[in-house]
Protein backbone atom coordinates (compact mmCIF):
# COMPACT_ATOMS: atom_id res chain seq x y z
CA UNK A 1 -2.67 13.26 -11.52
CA UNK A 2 1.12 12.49 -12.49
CA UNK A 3 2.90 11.38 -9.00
CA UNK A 4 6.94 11.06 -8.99
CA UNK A 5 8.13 8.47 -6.28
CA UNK A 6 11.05 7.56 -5.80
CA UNK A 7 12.16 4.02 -5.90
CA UNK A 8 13.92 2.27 -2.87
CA UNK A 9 15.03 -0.47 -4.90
CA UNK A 10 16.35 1.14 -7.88
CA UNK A 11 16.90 4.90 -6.56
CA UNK A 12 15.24 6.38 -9.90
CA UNK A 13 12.59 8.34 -9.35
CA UNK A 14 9.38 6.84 -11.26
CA UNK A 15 6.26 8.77 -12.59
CA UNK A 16 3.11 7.42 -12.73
CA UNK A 17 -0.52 8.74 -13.81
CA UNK A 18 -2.75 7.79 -10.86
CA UNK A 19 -6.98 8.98 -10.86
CA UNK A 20 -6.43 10.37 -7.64
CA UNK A 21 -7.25 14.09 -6.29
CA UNK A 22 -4.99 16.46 -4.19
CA UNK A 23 -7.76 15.96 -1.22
CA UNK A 24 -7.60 12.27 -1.47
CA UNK A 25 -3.67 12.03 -1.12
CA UNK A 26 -3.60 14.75 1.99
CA UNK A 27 -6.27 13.04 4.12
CA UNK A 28 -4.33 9.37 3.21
CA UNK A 29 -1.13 11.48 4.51
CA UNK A 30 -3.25 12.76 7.40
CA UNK A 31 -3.41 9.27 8.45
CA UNK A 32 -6.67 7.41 7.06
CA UNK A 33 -6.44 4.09 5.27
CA UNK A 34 -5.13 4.16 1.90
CA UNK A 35 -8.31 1.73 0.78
CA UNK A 36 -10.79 3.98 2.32
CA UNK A 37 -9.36 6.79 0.70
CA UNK A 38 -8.86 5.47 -2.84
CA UNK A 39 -11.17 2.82 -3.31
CA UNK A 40 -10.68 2.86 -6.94
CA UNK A 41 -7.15 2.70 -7.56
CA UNK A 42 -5.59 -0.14 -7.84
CA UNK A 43 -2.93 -2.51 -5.57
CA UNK A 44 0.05 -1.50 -7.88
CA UNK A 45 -1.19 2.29 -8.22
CA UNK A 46 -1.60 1.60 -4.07
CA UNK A 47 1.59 0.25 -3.83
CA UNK A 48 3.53 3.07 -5.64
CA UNK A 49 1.84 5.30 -3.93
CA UNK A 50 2.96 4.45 -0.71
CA UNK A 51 6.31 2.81 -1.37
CA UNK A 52 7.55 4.23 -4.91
CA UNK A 53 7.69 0.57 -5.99
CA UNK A 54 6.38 0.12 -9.43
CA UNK A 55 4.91 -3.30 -10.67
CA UNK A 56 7.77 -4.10 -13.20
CA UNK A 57 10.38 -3.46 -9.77
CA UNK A 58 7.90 -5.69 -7.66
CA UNK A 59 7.66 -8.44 -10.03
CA UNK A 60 11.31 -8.75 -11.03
CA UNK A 61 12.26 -8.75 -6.98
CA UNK A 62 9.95 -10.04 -5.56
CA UNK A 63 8.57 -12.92 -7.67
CA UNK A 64 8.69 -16.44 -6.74
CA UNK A 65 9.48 -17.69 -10.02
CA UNK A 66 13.17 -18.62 -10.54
């Protein structure tokens, strides 16, 4: 499924293509755990999902390096 965040850090919105169901992202919004719900996805799909962060955004603010 293609999901559109938007990005806190860089205020662009950001699509990605995430192998996760309509069902799966309403009971995660209906409050269960994000792991329990999408057990396959991974961190950075996890991430975006729930903070419209994408990897290349995490890495290049976040990173220890430098």
């Amino acid at each position: 499924m293609q999901v559109t965040k938007l990005s806190p850090i860089s205020m662009k919105d950001h699509t990605r293509e995430i192998d996760v169901t309509q069902s799966q992202l309403d009971r995660w919004k209906a409050g269960e755990l994000i792991q329990n719900v999408m057990p396959s996805i991974s961190a950075d799909d996890r991430e975006f999902l729930m903070t419209g962060i994408t990897p290349e955004e995490w890495d290049a603010h976040f990173s220890d390096e430098g």
